[in-house]
Protein backbone atom coordinates (compact mmCIF):
# COMPACT_ATOMS: atom_id res chain seq x y z
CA UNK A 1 -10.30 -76.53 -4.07
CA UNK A 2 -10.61 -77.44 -7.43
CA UNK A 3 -8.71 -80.20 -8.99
CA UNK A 4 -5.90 -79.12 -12.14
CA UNK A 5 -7.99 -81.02 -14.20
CA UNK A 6 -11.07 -79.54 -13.27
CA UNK A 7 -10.38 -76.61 -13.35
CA UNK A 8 -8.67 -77.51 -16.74
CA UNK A 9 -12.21 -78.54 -18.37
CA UNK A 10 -13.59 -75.12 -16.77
CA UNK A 11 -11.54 -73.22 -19.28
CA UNK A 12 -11.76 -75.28 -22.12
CA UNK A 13 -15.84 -74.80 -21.20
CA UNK A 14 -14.57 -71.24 -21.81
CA UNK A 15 -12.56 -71.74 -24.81
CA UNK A 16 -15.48 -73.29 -26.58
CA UNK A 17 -17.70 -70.22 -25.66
CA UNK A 18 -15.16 -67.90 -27.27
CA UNK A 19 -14.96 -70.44 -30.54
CA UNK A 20 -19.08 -69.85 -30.70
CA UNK A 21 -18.79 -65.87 -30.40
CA UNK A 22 -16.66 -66.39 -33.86
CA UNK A 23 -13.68 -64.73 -31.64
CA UNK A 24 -9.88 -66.74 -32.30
CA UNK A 25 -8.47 -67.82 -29.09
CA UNK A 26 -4.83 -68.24 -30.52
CA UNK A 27 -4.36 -65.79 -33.27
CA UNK A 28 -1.36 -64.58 -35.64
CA UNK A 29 -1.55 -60.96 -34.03
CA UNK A 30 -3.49 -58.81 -32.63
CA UNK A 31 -3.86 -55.05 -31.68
CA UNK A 32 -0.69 -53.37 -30.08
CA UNK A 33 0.72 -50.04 -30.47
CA UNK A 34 3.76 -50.42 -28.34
CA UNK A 35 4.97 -52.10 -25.49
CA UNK A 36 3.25 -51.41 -21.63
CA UNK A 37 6.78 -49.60 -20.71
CA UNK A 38 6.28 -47.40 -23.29
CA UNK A 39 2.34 -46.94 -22.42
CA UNK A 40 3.91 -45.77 -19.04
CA UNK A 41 6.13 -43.53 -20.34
CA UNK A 42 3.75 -41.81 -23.22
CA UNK A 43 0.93 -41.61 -20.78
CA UNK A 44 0.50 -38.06 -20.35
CA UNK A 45 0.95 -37.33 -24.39
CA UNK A 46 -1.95 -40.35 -25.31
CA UNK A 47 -3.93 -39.23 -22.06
CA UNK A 48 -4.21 -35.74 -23.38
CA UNK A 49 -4.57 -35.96 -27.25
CA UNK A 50 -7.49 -38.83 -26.19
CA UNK A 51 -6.26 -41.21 -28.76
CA UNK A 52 -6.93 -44.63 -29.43
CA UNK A 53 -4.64 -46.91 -28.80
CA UNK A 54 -3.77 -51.01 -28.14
CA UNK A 55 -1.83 -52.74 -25.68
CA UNK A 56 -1.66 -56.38 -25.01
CA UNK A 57 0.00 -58.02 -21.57
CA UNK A 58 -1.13 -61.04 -19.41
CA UNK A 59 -4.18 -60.26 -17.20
CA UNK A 60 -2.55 -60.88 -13.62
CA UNK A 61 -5.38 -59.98 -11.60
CA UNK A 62 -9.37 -59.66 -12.21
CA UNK A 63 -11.12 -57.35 -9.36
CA UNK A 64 -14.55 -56.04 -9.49
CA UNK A 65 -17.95 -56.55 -11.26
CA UNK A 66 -21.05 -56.10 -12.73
CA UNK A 67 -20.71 -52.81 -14.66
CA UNK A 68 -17.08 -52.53 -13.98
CA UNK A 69 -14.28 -54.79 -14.17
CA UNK A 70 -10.62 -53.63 -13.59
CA UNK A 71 -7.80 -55.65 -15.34
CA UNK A 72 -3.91 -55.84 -14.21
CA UNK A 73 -2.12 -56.58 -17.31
CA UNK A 74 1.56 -57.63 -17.79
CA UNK A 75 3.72 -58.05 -20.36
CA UNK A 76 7.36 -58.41 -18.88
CA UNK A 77 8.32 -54.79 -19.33
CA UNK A 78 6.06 -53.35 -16.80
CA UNK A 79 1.99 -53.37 -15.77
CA UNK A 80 -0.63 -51.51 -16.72
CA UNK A 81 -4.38 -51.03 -15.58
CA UNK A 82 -7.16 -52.14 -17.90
CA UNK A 83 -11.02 -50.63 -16.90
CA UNK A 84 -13.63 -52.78 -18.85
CA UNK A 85 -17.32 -50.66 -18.34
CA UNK A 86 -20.33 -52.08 -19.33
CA UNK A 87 -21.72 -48.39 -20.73
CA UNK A 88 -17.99 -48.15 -23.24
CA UNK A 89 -18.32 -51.63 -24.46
CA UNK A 90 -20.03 -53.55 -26.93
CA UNK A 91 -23.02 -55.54 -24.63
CA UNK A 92 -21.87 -58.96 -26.75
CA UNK A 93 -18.17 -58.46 -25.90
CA UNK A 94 -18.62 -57.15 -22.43
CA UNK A 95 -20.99 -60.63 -21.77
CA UNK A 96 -18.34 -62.80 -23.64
CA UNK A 97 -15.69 -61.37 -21.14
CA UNK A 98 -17.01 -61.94 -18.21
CA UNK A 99 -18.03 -65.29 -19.48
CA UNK A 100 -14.80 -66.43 -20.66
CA UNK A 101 -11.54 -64.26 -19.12
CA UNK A 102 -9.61 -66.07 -16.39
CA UNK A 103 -6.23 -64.83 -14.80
CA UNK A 104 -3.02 -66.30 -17.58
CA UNK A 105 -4.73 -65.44 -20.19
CA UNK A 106 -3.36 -62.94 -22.73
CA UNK A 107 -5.52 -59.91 -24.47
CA UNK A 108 -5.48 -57.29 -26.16
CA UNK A 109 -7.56 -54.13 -25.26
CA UNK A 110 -7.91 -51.37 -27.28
CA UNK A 111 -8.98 -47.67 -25.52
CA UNK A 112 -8.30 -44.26 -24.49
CA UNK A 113 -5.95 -43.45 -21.95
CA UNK A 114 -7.57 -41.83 -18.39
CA UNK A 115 -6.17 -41.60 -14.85
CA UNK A 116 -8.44 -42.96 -12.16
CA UNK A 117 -9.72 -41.07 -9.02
CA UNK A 118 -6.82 -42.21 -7.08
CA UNK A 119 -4.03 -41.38 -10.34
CA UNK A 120 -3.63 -44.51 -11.65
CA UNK A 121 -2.76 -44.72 -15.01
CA UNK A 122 -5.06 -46.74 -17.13
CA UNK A 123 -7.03 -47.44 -19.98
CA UNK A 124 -10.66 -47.39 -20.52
CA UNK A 125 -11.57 -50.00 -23.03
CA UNK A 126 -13.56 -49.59 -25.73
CA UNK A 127 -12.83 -53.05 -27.60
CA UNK A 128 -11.25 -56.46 -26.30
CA UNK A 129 -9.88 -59.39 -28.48
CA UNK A 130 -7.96 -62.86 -27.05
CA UNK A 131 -4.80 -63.12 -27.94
CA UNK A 132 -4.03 -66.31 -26.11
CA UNK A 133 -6.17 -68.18 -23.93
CA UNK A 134 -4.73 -70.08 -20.61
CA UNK A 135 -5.78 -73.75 -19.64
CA UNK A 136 -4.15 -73.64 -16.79
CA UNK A 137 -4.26 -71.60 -14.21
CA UNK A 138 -0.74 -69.63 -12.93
CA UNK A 139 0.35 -70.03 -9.06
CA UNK A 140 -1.38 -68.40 -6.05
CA UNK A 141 0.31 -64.91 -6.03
CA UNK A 142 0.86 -65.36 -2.57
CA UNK A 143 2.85 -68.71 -2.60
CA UNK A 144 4.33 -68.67 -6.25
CA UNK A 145 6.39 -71.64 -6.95
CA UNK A 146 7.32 -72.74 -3.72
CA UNK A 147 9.45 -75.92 -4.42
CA UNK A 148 12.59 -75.44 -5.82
CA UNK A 149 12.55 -78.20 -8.15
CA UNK A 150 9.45 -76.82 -9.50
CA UNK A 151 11.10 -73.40 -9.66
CA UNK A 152 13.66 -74.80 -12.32
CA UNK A 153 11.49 -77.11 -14.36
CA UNK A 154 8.67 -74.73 -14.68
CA UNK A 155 10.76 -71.74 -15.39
CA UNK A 156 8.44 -69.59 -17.37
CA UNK A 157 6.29 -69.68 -14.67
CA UNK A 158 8.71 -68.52 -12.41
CA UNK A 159 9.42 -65.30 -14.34
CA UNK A 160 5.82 -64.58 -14.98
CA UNK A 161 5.25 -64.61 -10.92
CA UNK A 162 8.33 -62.88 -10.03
CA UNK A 163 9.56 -59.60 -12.02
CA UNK A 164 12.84 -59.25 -9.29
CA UNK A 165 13.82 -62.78 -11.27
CA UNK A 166 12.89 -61.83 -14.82
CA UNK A 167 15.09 -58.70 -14.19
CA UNK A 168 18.17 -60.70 -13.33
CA UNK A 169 18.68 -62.30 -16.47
CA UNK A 170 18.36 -58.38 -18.26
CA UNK A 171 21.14 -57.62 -15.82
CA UNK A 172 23.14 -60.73 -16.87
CA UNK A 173 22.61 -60.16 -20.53
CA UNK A 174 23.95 -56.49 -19.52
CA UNK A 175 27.08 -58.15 -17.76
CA UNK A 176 28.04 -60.04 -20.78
CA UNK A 177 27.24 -57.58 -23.09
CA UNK A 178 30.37 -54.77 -21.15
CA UNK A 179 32.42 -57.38 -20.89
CA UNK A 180 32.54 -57.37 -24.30
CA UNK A 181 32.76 -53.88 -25.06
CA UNK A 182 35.68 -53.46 -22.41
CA UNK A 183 37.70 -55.92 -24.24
CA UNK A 184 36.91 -54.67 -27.78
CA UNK A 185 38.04 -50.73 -26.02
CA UNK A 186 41.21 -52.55 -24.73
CA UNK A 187 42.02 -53.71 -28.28
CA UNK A 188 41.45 -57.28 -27.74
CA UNK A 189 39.69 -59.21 -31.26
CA UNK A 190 36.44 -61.42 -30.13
CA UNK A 191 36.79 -64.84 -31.77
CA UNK A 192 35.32 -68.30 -32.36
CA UNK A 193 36.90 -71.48 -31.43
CA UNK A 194 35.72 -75.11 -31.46
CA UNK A 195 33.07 -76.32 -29.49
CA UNK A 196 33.60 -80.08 -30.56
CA UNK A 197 37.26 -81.19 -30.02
CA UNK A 198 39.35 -84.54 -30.05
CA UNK A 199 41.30 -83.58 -27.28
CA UNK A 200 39.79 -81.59 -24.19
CA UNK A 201 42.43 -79.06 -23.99
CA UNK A 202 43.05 -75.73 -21.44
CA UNK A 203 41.42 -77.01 -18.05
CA UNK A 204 41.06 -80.07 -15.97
CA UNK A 205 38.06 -81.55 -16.17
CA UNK A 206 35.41 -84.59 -17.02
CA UNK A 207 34.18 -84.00 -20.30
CA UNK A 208 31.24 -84.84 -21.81
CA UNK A 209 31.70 -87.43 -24.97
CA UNK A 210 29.86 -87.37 -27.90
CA UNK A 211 30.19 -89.05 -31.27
CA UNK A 212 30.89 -87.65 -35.22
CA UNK A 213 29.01 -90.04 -37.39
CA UNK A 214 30.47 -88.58 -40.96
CA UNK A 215 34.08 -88.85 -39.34
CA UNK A 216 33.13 -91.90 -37.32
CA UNK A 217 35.24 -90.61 -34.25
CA UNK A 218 34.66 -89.79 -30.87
CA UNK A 219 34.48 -86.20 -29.67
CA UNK A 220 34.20 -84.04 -26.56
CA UNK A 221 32.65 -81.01 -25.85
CA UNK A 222 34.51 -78.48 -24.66
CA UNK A 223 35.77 -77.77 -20.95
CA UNK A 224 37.36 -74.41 -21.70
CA UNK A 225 36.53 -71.62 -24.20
CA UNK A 226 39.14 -72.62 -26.72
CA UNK A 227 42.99 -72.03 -24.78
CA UNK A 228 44.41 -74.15 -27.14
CA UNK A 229 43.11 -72.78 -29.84
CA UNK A 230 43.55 -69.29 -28.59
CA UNK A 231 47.21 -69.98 -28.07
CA UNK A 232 47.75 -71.09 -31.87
CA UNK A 233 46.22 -67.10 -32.71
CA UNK A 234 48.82 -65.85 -30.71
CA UNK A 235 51.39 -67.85 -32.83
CA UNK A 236 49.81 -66.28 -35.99
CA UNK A 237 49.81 -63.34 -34.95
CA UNK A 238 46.74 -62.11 -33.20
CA UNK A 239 48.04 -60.41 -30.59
CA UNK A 240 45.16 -59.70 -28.40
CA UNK A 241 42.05 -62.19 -28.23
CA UNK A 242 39.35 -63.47 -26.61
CA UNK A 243 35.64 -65.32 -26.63
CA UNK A 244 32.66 -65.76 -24.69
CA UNK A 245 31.25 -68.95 -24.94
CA UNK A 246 29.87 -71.79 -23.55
CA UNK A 247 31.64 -74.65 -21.68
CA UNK A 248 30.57 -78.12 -20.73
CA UNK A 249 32.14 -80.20 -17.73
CA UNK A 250 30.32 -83.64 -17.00
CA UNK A 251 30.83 -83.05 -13.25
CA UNK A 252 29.00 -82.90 -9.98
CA UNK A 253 26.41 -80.23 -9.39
CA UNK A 254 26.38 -77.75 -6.33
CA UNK A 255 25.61 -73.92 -5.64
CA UNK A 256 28.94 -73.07 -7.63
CA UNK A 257 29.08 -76.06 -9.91
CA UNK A 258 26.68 -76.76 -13.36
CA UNK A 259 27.45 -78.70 -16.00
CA UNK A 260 27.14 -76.51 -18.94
CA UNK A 261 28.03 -72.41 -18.44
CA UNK A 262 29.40 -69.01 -20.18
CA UNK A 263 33.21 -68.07 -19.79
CA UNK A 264 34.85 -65.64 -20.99
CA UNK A 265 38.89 -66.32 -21.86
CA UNK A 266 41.25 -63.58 -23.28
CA UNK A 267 44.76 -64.03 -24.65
CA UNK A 268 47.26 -61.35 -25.11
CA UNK A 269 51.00 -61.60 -26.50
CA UNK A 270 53.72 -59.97 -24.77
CA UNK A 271 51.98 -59.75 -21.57
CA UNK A 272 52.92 -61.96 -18.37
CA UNK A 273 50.30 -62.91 -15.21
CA UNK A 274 51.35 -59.55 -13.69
CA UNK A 275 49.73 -57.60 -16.35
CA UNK A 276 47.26 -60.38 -16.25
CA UNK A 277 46.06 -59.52 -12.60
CA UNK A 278 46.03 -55.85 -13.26
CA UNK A 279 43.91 -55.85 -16.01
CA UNK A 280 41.46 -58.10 -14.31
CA UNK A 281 41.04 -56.04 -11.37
CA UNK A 282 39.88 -53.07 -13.99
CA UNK A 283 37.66 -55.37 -15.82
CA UNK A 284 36.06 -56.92 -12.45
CA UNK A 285 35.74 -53.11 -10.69
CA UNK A 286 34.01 -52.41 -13.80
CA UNK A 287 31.72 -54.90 -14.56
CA UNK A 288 30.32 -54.67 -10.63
CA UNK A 289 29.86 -50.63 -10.85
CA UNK A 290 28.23 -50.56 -14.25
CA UNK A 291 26.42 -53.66 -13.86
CA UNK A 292 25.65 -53.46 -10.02
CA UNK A 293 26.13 -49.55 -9.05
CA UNK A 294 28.45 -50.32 -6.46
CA UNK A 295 31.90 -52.60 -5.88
CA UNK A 296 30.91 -53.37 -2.20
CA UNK A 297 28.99 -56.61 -2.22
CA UNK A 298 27.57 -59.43 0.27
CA UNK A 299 27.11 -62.84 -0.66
CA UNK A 300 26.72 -65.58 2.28
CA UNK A 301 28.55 -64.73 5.16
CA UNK A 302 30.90 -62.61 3.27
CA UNK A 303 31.66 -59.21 2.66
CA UNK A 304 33.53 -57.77 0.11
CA UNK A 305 34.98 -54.50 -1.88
CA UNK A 306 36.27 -54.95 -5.40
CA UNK A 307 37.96 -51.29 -4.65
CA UNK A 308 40.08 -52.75 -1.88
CA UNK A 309 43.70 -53.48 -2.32
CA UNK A 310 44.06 -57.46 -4.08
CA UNK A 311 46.02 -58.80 -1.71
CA UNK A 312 48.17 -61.56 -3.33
CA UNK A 313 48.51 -64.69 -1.41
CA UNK A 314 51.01 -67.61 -1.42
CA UNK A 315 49.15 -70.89 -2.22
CA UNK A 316 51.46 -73.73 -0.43
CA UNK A 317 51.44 -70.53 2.43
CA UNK A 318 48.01 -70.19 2.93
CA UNK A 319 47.79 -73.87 2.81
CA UNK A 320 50.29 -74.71 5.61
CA UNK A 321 48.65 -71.40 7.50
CA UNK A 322 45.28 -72.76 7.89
CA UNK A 323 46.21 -76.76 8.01
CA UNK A 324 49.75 -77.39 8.96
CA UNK A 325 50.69 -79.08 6.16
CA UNK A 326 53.65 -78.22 3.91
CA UNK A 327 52.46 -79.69 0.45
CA UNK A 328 56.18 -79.54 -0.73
CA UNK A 329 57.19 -81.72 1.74
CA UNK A 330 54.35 -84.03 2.79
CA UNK A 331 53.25 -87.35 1.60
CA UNK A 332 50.37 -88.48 -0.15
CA UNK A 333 49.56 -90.64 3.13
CA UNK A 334 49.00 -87.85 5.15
CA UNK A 335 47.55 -85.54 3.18
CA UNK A 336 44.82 -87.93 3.24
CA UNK A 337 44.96 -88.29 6.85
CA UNK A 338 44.59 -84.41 7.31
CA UNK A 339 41.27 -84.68 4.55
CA UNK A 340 39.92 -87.07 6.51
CA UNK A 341 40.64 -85.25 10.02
CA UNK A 342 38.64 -82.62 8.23
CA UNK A 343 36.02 -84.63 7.45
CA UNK A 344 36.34 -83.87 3.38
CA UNK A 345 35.68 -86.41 0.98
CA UNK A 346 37.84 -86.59 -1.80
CA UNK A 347 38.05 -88.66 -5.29
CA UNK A 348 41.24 -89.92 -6.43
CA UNK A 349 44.24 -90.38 -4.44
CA UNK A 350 47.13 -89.19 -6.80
CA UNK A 351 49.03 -86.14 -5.38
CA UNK A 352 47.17 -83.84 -7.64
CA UNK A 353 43.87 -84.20 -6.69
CA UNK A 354 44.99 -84.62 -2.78
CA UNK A 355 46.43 -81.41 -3.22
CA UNK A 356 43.55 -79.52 -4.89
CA UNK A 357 41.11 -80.92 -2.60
CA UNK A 358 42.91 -79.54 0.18
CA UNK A 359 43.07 -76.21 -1.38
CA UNK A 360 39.85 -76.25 -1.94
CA UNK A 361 38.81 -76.41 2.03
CA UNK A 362 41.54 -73.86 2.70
CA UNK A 363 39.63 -71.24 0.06
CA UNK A 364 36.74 -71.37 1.96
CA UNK A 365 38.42 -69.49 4.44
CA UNK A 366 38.92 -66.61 2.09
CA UNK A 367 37.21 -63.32 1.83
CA UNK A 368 39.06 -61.65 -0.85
CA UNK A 369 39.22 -59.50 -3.30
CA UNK A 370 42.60 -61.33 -3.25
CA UNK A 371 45.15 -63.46 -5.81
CA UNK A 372 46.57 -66.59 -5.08
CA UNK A 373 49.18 -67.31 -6.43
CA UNK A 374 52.59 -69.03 -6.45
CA UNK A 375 51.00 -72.82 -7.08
CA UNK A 376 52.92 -76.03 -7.48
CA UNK A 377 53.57 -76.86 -11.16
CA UNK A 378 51.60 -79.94 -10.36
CA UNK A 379 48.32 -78.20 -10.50
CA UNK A 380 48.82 -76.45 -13.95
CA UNK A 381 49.81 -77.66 -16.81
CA UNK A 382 49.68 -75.08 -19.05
CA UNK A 383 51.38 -72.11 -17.01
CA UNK A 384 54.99 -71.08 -16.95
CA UNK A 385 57.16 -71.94 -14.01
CA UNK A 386 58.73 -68.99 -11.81
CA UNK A 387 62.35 -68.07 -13.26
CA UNK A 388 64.57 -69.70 -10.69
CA UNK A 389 62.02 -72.56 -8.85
CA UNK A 390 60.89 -75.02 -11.57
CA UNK A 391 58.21 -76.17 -8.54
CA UNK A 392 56.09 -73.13 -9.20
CA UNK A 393 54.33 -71.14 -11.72
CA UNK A 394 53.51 -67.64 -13.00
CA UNK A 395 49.73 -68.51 -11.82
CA UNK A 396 46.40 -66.18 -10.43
CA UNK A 397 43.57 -67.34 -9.13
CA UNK A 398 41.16 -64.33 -8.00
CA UNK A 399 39.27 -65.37 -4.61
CA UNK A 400 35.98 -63.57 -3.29
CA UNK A 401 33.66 -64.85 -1.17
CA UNK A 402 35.64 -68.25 -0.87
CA UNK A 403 35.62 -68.81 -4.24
CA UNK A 404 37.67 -69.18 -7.16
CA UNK A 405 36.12 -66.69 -9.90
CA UNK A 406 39.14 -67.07 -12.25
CA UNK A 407 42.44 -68.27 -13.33
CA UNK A 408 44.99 -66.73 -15.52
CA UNK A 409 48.93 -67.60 -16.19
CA UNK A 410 52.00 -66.80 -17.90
CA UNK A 411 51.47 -69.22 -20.42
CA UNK A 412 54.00 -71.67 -20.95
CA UNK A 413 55.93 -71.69 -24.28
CA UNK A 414 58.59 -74.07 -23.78
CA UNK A 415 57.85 -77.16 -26.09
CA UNK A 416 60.07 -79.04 -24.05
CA UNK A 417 58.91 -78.73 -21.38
CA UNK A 418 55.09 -78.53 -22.45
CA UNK A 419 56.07 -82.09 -23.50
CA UNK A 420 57.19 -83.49 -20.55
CA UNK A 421 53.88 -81.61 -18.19
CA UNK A 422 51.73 -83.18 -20.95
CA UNK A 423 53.63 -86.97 -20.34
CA UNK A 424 52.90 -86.44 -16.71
CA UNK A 425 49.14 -86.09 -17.32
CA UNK A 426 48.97 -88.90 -19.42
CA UNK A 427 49.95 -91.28 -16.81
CA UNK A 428 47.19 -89.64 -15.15
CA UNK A 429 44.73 -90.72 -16.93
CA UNK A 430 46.48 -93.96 -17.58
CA UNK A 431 46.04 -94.60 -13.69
CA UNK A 432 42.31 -93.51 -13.81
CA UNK A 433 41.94 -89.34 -13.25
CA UNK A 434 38.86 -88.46 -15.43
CA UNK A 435 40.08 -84.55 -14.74
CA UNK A 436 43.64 -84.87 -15.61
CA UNK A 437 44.50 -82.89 -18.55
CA UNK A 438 44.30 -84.71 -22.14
CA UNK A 439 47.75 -84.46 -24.29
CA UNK A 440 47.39 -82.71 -27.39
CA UNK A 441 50.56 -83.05 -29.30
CA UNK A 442 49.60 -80.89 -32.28
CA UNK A 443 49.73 -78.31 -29.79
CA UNK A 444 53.19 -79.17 -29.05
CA UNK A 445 54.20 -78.87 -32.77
CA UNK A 446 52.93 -75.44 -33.03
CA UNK A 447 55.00 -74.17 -29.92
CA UNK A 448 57.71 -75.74 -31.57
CA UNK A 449 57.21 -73.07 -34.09
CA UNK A 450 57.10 -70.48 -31.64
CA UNK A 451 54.80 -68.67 -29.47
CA UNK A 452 55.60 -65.30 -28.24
CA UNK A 453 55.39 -64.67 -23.94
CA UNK A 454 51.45 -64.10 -23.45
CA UNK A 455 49.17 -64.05 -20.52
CA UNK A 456 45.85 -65.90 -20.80
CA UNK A 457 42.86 -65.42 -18.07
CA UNK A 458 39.26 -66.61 -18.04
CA UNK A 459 36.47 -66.01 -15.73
CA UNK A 460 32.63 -67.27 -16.44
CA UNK A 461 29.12 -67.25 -14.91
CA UNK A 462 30.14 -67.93 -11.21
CA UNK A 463 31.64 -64.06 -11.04
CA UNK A 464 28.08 -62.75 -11.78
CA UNK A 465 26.47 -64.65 -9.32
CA UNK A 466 28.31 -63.98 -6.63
CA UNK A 467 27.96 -60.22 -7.46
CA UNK A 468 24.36 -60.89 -7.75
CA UNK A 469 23.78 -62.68 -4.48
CA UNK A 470 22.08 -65.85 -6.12
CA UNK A 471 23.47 -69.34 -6.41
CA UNK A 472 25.01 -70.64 -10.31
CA UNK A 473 22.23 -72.58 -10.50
CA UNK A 474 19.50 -70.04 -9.71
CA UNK A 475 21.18 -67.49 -12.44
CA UNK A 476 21.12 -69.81 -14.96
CA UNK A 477 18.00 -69.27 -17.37
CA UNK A 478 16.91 -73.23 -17.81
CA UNK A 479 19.13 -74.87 -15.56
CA UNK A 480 19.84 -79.20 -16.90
CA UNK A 481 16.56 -81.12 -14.95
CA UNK A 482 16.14 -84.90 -14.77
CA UNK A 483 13.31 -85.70 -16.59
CA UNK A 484 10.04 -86.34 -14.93
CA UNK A 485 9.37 -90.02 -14.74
């Protein structure tokens, strides 16, 4: 087999040969009437009134020759048949093609439609032009991009060999797009928060740090879609928001977990988790039958049915169900003895993280569609305790597949108290937890002022690819790559 590079010079050769005919190899437009969908669909119409038209698409596969050469053409909305005869074409441009045309490249032909002995719809070409030449040559159909590394790096080759993987981000962009019209039908306002922020507020998480030259200050980028912020409309009187956006976490990578994603977070006055979890299970049963045609669903070694009853389940239950261990009551000491009977590894040792990590091995065990709830005030923050037990909150985590795939509260709007939660991450950080929760005492002041009872819920890109059957990673249009060295 040919070397790249050789194979490389061979088109070039063939790039020069077009530059000699006096024909552009990369120019500003060329002939095309509409897309090859639409050629599809106005087939019969063209076919019958024997107009000329033009379509353009990638050539994805040459057969034939001599007099006849037959073209597959693609341009990411469906594929079309070319037929190139020597007896329809110009001698000069029929010779140039077969001198010069190599599968990649990109043309336009110009024709009349026909249908082919065995019906398939083409068109017989009566004039060619380049409308971008290839220097290298695409994958072997057959293999395609077999190394996943390769996969990510060289995306646009990925979607040009595989149409099933082009058509997942069309179904993405549709899953984003619903979830926006059901919240604008439920009355909520979309809005836009900060992206850069001096305090990572509304999750708990490793940010990524960045620097404000003009200001001279350190920044962060953003590890929720603006809670904070969102909680300060709610004090002025929005009463229903929310915003898709992106969200940055400078954390480990796995099939669930990428550094930089979509979420969606909605905040609504008045409302408390309870309302919270009902209006999630209509937004979730929604978004899989309109986006998916079904609510029934496999993804690893799970099955699922949005339809089904959400069963809710008690966190420090569930915990001391699968494990034995009563997180109320334990001690740090052996919670780490029962991680490390388990075989987990876990960073940091303060009773936060021991406690999540744990959690986090009990999910697993999860099939869902299900709630958790009842957590240890420890673990959030930002959410309202249970009226009568200060040791839990008015929290909801949804669980499919083993997964968490959102979390919502009754938000807390105690100042006091917000104070104190906010004291407790500090000395967090102050012992060394990169995920604890920053204070942000300007937040404080403004539920000083007052913030009415609201629930607040987000959900992001994992919920779609679970649905979809694909890891994060592999739904993710140009997921972050180390650079080639």
């Amino acid at each position: 087999m040919s070397s790249l590079l050789e194979l490389k010079q061979t088109r070039l050769g063939k790039l020069e040969l077009l530059k000699k005919a006096g024909m552009d190899a990369y120019p500003v437009s060329v002939p095309r009437d509409f897309c090859l969908s639409e050629a599809r669909a106005k087939f019969t119409e063209f076919e019958k009134s024997g107009k000329t038209v033009s379509l353009s698409g990638r050539i994805m596969a040459i057969r034939g020759q001599g007099a006849i050469l037959f073209l597959v053409l693609d341009d990411g909305t469906a594929t079309f048949q070319a037929v190139i005869k020597k007896d329809t074409l110009k001698p000069e441009l029929f010779k140039l093609l077969n001198q010069t045309i190599d599968i990649g490249d990109i043309i336009s032909v110009t024709g009349a439609f026909f249908s082919t002995n065995k019906g398939e719809q083409s068109i017989l070409v009566s004039s060619w032009t380049m409308a971008a030449k290839s220097l290298l040559p695409l994958p072997e159909k057959w293999h395609g991009l077999a190394d996943l590394d390769e996969k990510f790096r060289k995306r646009y080759l990925d979607f040009i060999m595989e149409p099933e993987t082009r058509a997942l981000f069309f179904r993405k962009a549709k899953f984003w797009r619903l979830a926006r019209a059901f919240m604008e039908k439920e009355g909520f306002l979309e809005v836009e928060t900060p992206t850069l922020e001096t305090t990572t507020g509304g999750a708990e998480a490793n940010p990524f740090k960045t620097h404000h030259n003009d200001y001279d200050m350190d920044v962060y980028l953003r590890i929720s879609i603006g809670e904070l912020w969102q909680k300060r409309l709610m004090a002025a009187g929005f009463n229903k928001t929310f915003e898709i956006g992106r969200a940055y976490r400078n954390e480990g990578s796995s099939p669930e977990h990428v550094q930089e994603f979509t979420n969606l977070e909605y905040y609504w006055a008045y409302a408390n988790y309870e309302d919270g979890m009902n209006f999630t299970v209509r937004l979730y049963r929604y978004l899989a039958q309109e986006v998916f045609g079904t609510t029934k669903f496999t993804y690893k070694d799970y099955s699922f049915d949005l339809a089904d009853e959400w069963k809710k389940i008690d966190y420090t239950e569930e915990i001391k169900k699968q494990t034995g261990i009563d997180i109320i009551e334990v001690k740090d000491t052996d919670i780490k003895k029962e991680l490390d009977n388990l075989k987990i590894s876990y960073e940091g040792t303060n009773r936060e993280r021991l406690v999540d990590t744990l959690w986090k091995y009990c999910r697993k065990n999860i099939t869902g569609p299900a709630f958790v709830v009842n957590h240890p005030v420890l673990v959030a923050p930002l959410a309202k305790s249970v009226p009568g037990n200060s040791s839990i909150v008015q929290m909801f985590q949804p669980i499919i597949a083993g997964s968490e795939i959102g979390r919502g509260y009754s938000e807390l709007n105690d100042p006091i108290d917000q104070r104190k939660r906010f004291e407790e991450q500090q000395k967090l950080i102050d012992k060394g937890d990169k995920e604890a929760m920053m204070p942000d005492m300007e937040f404080v002041e403004m539920l000083e002022h007052g913030m009415p009872p609201t629930c607040g819920f987000g959900f992001g890109e994992r919920l779609f690819s679970i649905l979809a059957g694909k890891p994060l990673r592999e739904t993710q249009l140009f997921p972050l790559m180390r650079p080639k060295k």
